[in-house]
N, C-alpha and C. Protein backbone atom coordinates (compact mmCIF):
# COMPACT_ATOMS: atom_id res chain seq x y z
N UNK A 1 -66.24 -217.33 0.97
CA UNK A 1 -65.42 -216.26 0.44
C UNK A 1 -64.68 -215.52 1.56
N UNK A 2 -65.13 -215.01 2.76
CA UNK A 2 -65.04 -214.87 3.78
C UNK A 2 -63.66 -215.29 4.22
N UNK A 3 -63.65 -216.67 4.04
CA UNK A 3 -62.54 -217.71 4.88
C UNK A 3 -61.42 -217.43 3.86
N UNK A 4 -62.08 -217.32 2.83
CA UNK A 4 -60.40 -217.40 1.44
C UNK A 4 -59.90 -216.33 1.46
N UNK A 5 -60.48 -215.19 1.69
CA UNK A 5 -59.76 -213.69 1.96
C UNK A 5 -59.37 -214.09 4.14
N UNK A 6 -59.57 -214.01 4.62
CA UNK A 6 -59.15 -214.28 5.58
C UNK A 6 -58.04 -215.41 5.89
N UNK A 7 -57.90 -216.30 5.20
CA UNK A 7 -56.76 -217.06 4.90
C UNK A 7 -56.20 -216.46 4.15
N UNK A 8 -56.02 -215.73 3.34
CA UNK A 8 -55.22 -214.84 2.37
C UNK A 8 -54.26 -214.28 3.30
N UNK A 9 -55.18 -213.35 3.79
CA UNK A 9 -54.83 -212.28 4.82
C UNK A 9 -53.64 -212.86 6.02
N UNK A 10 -54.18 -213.96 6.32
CA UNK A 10 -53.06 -214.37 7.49
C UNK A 10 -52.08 -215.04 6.75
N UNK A 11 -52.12 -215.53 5.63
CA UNK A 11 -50.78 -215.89 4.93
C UNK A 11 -50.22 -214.45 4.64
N UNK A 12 -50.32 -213.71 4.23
CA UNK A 12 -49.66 -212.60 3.75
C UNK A 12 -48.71 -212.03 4.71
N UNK A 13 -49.46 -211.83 5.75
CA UNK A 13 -48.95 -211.70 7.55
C UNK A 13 -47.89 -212.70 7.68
N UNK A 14 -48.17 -213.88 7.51
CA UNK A 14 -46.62 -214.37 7.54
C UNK A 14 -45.95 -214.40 7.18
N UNK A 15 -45.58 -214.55 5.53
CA UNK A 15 -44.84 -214.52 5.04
C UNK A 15 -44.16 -212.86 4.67
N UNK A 16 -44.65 -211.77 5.58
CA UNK A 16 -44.25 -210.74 5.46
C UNK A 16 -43.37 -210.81 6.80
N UNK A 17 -43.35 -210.94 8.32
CA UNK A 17 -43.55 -211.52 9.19
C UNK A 17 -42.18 -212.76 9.20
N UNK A 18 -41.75 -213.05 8.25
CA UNK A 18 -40.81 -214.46 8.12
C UNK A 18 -39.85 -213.34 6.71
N UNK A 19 -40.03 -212.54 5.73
CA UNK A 19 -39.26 -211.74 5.23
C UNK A 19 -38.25 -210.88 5.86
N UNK A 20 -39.28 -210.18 6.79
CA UNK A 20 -38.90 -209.09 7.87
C UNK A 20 -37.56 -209.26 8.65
N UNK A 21 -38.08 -210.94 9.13
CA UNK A 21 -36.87 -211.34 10.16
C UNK A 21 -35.74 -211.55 9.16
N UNK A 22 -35.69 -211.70 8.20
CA UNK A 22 -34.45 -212.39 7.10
C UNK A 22 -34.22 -211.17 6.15
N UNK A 23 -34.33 -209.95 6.63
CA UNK A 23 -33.87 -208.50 6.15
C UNK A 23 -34.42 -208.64 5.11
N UNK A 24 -35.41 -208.78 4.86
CA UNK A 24 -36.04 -207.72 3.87
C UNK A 24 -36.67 -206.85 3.72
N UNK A 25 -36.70 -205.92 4.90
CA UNK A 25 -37.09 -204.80 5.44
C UNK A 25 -35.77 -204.05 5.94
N UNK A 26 -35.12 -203.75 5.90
CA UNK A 26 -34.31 -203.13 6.35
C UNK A 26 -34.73 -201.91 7.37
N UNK A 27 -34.48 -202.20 8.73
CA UNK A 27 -34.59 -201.14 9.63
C UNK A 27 -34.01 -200.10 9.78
N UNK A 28 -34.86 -198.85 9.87
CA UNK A 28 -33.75 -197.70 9.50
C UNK A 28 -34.08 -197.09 11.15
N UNK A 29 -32.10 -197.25 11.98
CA UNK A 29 -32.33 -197.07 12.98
C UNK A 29 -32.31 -195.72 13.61
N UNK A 30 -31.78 -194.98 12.82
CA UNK A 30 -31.30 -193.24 12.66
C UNK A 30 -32.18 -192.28 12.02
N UNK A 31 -32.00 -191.32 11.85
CA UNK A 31 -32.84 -190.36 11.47
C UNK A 31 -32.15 -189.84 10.13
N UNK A 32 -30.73 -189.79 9.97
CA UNK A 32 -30.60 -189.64 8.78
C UNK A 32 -30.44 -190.65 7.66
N UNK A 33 -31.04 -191.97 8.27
CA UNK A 33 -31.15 -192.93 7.32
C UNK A 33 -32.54 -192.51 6.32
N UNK A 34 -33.28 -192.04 6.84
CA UNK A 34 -34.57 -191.12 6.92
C UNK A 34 -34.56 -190.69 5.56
N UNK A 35 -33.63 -189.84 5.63
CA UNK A 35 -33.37 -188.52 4.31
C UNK A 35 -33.12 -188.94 2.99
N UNK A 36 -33.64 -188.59 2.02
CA UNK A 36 -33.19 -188.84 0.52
C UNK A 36 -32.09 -188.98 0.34
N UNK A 37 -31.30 -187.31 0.84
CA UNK A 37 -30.08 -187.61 0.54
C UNK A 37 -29.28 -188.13 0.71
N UNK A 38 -29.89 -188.64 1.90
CA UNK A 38 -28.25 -189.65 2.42
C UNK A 38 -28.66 -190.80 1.46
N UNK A 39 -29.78 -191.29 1.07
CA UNK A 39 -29.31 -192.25 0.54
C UNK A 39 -29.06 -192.13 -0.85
N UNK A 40 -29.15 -191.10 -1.39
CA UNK A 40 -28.55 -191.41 -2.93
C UNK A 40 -27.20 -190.63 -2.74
N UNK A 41 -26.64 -190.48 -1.78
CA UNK A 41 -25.02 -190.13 -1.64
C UNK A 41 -24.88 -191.57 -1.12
N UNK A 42 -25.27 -192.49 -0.60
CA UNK A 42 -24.72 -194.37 -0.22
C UNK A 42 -25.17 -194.31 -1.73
N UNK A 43 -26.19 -194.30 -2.44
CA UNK A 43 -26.23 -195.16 -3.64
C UNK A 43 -24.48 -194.19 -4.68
N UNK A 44 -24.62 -193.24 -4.45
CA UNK A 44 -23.32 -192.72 -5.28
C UNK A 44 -21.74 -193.45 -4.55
N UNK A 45 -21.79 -193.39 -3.10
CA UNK A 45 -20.60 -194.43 -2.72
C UNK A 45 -20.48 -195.62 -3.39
N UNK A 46 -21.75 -196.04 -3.35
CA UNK A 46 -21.40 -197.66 -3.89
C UNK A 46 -20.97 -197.45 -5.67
N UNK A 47 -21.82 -196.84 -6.39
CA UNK A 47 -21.16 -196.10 -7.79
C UNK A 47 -19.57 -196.00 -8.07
N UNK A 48 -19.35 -195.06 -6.98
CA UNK A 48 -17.92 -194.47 -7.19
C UNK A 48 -17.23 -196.26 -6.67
N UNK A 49 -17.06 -196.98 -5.69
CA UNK A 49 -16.65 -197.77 -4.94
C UNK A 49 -16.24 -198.91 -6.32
N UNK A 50 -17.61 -198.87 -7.01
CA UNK A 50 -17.38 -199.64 -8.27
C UNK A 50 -16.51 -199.52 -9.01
N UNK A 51 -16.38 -198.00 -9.41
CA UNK A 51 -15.47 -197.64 -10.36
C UNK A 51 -13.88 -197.32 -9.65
N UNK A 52 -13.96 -197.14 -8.75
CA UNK A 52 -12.67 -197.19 -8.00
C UNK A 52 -12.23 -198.78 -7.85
N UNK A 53 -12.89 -199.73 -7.60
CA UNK A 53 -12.49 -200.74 -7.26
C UNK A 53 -12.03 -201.45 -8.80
N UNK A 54 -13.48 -201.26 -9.97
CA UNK A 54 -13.09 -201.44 -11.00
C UNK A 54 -12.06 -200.75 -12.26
N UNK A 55 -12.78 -200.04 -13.22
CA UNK A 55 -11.83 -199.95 -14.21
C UNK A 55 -10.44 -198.72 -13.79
N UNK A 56 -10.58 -198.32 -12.62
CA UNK A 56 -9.95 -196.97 -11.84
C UNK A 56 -9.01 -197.91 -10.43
N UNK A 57 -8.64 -199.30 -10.80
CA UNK A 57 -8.10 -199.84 -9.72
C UNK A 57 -6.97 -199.72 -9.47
N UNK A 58 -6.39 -199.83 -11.05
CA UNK A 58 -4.93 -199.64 -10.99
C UNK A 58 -4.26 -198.38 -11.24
N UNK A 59 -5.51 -197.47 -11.01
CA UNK A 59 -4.69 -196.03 -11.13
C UNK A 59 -4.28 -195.15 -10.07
N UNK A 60 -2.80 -194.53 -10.23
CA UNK A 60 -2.45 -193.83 -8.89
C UNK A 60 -1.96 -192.72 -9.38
N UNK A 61 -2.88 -192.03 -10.03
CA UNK A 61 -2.84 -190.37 -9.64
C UNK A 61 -3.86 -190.47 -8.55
N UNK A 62 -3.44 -189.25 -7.81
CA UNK A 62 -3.60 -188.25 -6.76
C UNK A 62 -5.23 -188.14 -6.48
N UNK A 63 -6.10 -188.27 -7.60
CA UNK A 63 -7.27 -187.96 -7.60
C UNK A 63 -8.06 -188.87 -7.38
N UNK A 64 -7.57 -190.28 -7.04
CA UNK A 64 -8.13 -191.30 -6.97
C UNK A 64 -8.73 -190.95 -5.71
N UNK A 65 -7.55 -190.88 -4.74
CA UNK A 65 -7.81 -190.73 -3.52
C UNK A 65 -8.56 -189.82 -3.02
N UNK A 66 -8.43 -188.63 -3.60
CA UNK A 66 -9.30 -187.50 -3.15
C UNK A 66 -10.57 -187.88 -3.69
N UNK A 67 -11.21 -188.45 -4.69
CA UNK A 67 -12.55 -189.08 -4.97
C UNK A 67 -12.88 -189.87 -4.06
N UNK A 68 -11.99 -190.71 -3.52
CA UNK A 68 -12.73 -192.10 -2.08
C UNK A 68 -13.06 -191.13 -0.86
N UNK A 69 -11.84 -190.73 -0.63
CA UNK A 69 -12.29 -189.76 0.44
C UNK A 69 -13.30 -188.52 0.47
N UNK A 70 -13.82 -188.28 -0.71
CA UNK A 70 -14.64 -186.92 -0.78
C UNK A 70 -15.68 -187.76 -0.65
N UNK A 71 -15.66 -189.02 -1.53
CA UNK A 71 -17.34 -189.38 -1.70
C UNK A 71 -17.97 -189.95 -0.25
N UNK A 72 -17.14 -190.29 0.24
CA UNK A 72 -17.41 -190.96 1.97
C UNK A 72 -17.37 -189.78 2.80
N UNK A 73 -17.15 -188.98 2.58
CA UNK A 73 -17.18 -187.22 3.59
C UNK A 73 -18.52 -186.93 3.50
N UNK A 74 -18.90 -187.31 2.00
CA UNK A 74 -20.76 -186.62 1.68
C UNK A 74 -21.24 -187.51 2.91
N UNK A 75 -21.72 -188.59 3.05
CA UNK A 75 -22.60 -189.31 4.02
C UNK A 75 -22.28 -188.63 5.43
N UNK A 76 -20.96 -188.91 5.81
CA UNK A 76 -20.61 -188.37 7.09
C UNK A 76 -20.95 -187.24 7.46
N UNK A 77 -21.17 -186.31 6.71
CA UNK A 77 -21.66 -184.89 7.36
C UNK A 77 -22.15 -184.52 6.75
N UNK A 78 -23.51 -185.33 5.91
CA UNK A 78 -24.76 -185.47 6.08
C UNK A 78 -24.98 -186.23 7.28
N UNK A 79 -24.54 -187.16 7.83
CA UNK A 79 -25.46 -188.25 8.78
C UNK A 79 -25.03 -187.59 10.27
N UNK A 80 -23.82 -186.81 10.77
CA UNK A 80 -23.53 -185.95 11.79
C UNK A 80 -24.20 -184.66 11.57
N UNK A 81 -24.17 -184.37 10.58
CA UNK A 81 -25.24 -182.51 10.61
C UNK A 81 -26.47 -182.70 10.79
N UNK A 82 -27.23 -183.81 10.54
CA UNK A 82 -28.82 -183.98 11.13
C UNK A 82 -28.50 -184.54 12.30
N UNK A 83 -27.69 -185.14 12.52
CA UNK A 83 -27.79 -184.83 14.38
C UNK A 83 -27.46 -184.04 15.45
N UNK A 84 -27.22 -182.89 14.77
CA UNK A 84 -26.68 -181.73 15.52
C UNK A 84 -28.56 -181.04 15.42
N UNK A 85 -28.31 -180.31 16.81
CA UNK A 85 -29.50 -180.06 17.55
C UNK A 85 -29.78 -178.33 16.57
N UNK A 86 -28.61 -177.69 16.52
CA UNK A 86 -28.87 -176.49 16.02
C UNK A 86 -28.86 -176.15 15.10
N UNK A 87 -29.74 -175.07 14.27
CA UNK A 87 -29.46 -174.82 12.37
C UNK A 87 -28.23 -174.70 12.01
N UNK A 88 -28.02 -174.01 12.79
CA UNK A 88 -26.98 -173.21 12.18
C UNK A 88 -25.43 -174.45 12.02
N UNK A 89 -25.62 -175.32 13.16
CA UNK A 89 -24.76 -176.63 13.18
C UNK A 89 -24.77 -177.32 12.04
N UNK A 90 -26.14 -177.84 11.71
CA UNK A 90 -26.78 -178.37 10.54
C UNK A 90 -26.17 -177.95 9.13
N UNK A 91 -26.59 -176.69 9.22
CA UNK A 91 -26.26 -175.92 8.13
C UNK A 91 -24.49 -176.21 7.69
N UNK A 92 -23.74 -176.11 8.87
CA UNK A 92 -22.11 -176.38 8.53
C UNK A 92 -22.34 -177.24 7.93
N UNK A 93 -22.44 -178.61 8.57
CA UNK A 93 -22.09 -179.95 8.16
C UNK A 93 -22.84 -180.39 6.47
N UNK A 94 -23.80 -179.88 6.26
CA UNK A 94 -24.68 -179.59 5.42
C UNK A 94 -23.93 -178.84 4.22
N UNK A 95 -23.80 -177.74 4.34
CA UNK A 95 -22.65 -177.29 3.63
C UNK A 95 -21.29 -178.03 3.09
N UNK A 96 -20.69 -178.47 4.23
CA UNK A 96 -19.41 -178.98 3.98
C UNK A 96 -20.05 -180.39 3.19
N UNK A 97 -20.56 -181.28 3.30
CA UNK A 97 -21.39 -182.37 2.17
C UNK A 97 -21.54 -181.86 1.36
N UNK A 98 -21.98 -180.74 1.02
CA UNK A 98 -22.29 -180.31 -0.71
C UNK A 98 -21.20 -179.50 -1.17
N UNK A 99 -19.73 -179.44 -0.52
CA UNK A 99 -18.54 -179.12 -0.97
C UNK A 99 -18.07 -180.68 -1.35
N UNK A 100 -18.06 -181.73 -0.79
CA UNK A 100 -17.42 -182.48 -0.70
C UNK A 100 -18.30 -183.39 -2.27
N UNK A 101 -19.81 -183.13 -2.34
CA UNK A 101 -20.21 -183.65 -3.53
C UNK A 101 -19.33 -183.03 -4.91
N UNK A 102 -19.46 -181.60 -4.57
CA UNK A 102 -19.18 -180.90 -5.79
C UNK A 102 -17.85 -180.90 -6.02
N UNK A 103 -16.74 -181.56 -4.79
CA UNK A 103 -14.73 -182.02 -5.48
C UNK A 103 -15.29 -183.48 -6.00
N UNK A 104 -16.10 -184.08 -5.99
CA UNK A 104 -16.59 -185.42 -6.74
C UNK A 104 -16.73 -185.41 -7.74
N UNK A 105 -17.70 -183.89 -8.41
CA UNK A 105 -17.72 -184.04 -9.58
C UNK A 105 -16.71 -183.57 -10.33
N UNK A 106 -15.66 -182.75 -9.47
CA UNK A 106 -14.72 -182.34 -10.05
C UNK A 106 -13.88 -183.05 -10.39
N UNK A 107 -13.53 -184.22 -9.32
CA UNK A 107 -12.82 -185.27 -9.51
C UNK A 107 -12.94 -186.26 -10.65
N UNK A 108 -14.11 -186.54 -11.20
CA UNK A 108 -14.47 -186.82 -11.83
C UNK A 108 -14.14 -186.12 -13.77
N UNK A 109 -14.32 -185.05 -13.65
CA UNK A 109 -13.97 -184.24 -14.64
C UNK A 109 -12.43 -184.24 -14.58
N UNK A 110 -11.62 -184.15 -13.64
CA UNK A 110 -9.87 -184.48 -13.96
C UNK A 110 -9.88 -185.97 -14.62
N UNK A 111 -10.50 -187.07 -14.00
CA UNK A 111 -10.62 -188.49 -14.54
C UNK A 111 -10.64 -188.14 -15.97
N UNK A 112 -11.70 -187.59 -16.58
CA UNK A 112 -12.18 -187.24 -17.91
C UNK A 112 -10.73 -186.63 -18.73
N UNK A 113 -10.66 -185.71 -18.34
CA UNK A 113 -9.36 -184.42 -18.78
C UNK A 113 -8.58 -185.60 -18.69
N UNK A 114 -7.79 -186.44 -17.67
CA UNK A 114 -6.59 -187.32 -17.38
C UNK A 114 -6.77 -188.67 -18.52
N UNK A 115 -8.13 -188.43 -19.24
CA UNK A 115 -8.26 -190.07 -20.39
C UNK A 115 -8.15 -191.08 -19.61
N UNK A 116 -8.87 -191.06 -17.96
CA UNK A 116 -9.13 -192.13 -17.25
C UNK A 116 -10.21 -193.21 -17.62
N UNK A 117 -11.29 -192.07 -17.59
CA UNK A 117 -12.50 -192.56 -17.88
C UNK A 117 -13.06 -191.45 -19.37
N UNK A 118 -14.37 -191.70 -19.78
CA UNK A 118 -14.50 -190.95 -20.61
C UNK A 118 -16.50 -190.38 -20.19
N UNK A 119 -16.67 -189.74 -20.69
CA UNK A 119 -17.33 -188.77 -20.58
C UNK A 119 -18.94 -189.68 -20.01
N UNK A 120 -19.01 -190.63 -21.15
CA UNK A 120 -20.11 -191.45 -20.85
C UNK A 120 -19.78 -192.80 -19.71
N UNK A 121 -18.72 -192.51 -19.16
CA UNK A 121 -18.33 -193.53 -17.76
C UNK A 121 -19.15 -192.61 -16.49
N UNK A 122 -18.71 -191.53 -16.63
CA UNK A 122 -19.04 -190.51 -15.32
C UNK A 122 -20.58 -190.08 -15.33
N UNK A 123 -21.29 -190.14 -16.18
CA UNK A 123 -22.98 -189.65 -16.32
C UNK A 123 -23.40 -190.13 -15.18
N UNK A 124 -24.07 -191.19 -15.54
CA UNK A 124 -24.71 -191.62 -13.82
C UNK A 124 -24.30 -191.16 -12.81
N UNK A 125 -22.71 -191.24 -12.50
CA UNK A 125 -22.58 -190.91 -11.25
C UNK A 125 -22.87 -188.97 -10.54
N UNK A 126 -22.78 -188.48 -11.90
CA UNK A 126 -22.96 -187.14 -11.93
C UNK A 126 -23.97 -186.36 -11.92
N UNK A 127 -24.78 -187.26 -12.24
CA UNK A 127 -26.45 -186.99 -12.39
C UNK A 127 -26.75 -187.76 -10.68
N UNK A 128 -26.18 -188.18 -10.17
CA UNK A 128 -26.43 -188.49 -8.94
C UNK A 128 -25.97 -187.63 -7.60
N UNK A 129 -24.71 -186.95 -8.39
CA UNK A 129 -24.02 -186.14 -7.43
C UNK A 129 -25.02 -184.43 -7.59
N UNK A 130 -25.86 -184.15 -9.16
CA UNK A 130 -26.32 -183.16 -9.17
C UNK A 130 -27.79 -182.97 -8.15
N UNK A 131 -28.02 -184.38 -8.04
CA UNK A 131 -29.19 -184.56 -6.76
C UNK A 131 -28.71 -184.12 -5.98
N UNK A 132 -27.85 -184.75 -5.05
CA UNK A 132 -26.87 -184.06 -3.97
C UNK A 132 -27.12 -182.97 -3.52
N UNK A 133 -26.29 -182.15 -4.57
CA UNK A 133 -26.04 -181.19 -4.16
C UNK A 133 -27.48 -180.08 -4.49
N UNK A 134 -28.65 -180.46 -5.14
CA UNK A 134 -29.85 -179.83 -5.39
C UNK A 134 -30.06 -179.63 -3.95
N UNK A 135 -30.39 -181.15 -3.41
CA UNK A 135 -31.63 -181.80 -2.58
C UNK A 135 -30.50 -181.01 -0.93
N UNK A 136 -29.34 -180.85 -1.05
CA UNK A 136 -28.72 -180.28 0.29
C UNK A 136 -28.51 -178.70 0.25
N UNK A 137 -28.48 -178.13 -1.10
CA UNK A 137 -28.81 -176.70 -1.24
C UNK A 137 -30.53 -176.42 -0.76
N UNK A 138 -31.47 -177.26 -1.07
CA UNK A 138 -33.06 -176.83 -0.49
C UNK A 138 -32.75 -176.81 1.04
N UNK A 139 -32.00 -178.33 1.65
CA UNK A 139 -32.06 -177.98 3.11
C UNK A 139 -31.22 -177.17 3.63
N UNK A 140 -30.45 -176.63 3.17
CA UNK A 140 -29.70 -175.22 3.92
C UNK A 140 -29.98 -174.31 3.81
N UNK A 141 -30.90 -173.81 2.87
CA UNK A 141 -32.31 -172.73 2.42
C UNK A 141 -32.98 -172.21 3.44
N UNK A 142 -33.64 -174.19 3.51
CA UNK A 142 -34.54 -173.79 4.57
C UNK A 142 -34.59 -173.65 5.82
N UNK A 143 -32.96 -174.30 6.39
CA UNK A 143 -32.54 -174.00 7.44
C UNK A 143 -32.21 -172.60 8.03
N UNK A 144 -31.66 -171.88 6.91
CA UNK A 144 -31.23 -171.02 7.11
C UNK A 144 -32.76 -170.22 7.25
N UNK A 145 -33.28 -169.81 6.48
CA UNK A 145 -35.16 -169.45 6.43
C UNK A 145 -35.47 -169.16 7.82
N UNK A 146 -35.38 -170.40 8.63
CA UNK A 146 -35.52 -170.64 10.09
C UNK A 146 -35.01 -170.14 11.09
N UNK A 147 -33.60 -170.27 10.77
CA UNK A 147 -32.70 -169.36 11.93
C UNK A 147 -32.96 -167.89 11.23
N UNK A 148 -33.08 -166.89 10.03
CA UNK A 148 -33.30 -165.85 9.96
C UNK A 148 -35.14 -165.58 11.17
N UNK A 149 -35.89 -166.16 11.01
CA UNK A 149 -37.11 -166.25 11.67
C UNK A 149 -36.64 -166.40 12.97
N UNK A 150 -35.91 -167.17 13.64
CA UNK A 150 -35.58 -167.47 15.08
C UNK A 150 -35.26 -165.60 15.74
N UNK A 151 -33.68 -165.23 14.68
CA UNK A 151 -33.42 -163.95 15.25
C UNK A 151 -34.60 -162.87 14.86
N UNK A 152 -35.66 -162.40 13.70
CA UNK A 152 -36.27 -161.73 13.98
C UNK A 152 -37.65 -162.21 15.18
N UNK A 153 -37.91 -163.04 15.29
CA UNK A 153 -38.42 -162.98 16.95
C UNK A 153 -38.11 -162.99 17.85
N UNK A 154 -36.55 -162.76 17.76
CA UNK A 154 -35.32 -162.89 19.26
C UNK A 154 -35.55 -161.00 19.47
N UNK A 155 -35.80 -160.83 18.31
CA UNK A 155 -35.48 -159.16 18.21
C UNK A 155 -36.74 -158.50 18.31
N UNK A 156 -37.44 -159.09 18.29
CA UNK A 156 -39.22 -158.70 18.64
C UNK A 156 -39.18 -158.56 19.56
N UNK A 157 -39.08 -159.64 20.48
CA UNK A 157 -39.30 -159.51 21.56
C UNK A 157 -37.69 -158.54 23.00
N UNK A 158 -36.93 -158.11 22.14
CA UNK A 158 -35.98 -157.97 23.49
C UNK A 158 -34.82 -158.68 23.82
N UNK A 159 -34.87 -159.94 23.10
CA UNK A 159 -33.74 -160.67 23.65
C UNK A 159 -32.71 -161.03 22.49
N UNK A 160 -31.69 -160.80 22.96
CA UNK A 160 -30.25 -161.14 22.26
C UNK A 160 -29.28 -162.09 22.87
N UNK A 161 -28.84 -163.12 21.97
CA UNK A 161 -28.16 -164.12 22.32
C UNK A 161 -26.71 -163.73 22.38
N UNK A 162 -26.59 -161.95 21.75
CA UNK A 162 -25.49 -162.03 21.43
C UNK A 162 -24.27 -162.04 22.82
C-alpha cells in the first residue's frame, strides 16, 4: 500500500511538473497581477474586447472609442498605482481606475440609450465593472486610513513634512 500511494505521489509530481512547463500555471510575475482587481478589470477587457470586436464592430459613434480606451486605462493605473511606493500615489492612480471603470459603465448606458446594444447585452459586463469599482473604493479607504495615521503620528511626535 505504501508503494501505491508513493507511486501515486511521484506521478502526480510529474505530471504537475510537465503541466507547469506547458503553462498551466501561469506565473504571476508582478505584484499587481496579485490583486483581484486587476484581474476582473483583464476579465472585463476581454468582455468589452468581445463586444467591441463583435456585435459593436461596425459601429462608429464616438463612444466606441472612449469604451476601448477607458476599459484599458482601468488595468493601467491599477497595475502603475500598486507600484508606486506612496499612498497617497496609490491612491491617484487608484482613483483615476475607478473613474475610468465608472465612463465604462457609462459608456455602456449611451450603447443602451443609442439602440446599440440592449439592456441584457451589457449585464455581465456591468456587474463586473460594479466589482471594480467596489473592490478599488475599499483600497483607497484603506489607503487613505493609513496616510490619515501616518500624519497623526507625524504630529505626535514633532515632525512635519510640510
Amino acid at each position: 500500500m505504501a508503494r501505491v500511494t508513493f507511486g501515486v505521489a511521484v506521478l502526480v509530481l510529474v505530471l504537475v511538473l510537465v503541466l507547469e512547463t506547458h503553462g498551466w500555471r501561469q506565473r504571476m510575475a508582478f505584484d499587481h497581477e496579485r490583486l483581484d482587481v486587476y484581474r476582473v478589470t483583464v476579465e472585463f477587457t476581454c468582455w468589452c474586447g468581445a463586444l467591441l470586436d463583435g456585435p459593436l464592430g461596425k459601429t462608429h459613434l464616438s463612444v466606441i472609442k472612449q469604451l476601448e480606451r477607458a476599459s484599458t486605462s482601468i488595468s493601467l493605473n491599477i497595475a502603475e498605482g500598486n507600484g508606486k511606493r506612496s499612498s497617497k500615489d496609490r491612491c491617484r492612480y487608484f482613483d483615476t481606475a475607478r473613474g475610468s471603470a465608472l465612463e465604462c459603465a457609462a459608456c455602456l448606458d449611451v450603447l443602451v440609450a443609442r439602440k446599440q446594444l440592449q439592456l441584457p447585452d451589457v449585464a455581465s459586463g456591468k456587474a463586473l465593472l460594479e466589482r471594480v469599482v467596489g473592490m478599488l473604493s475599499k483600497m483607497t479607504l484603506k489607503l487613505l486610513g493609513s496616510l490619515e495615521h501616518e500624519h497623526e503620528h507625524e504630529h505626535e511626535h514633532g515632525r512635519s513634512h510640510a
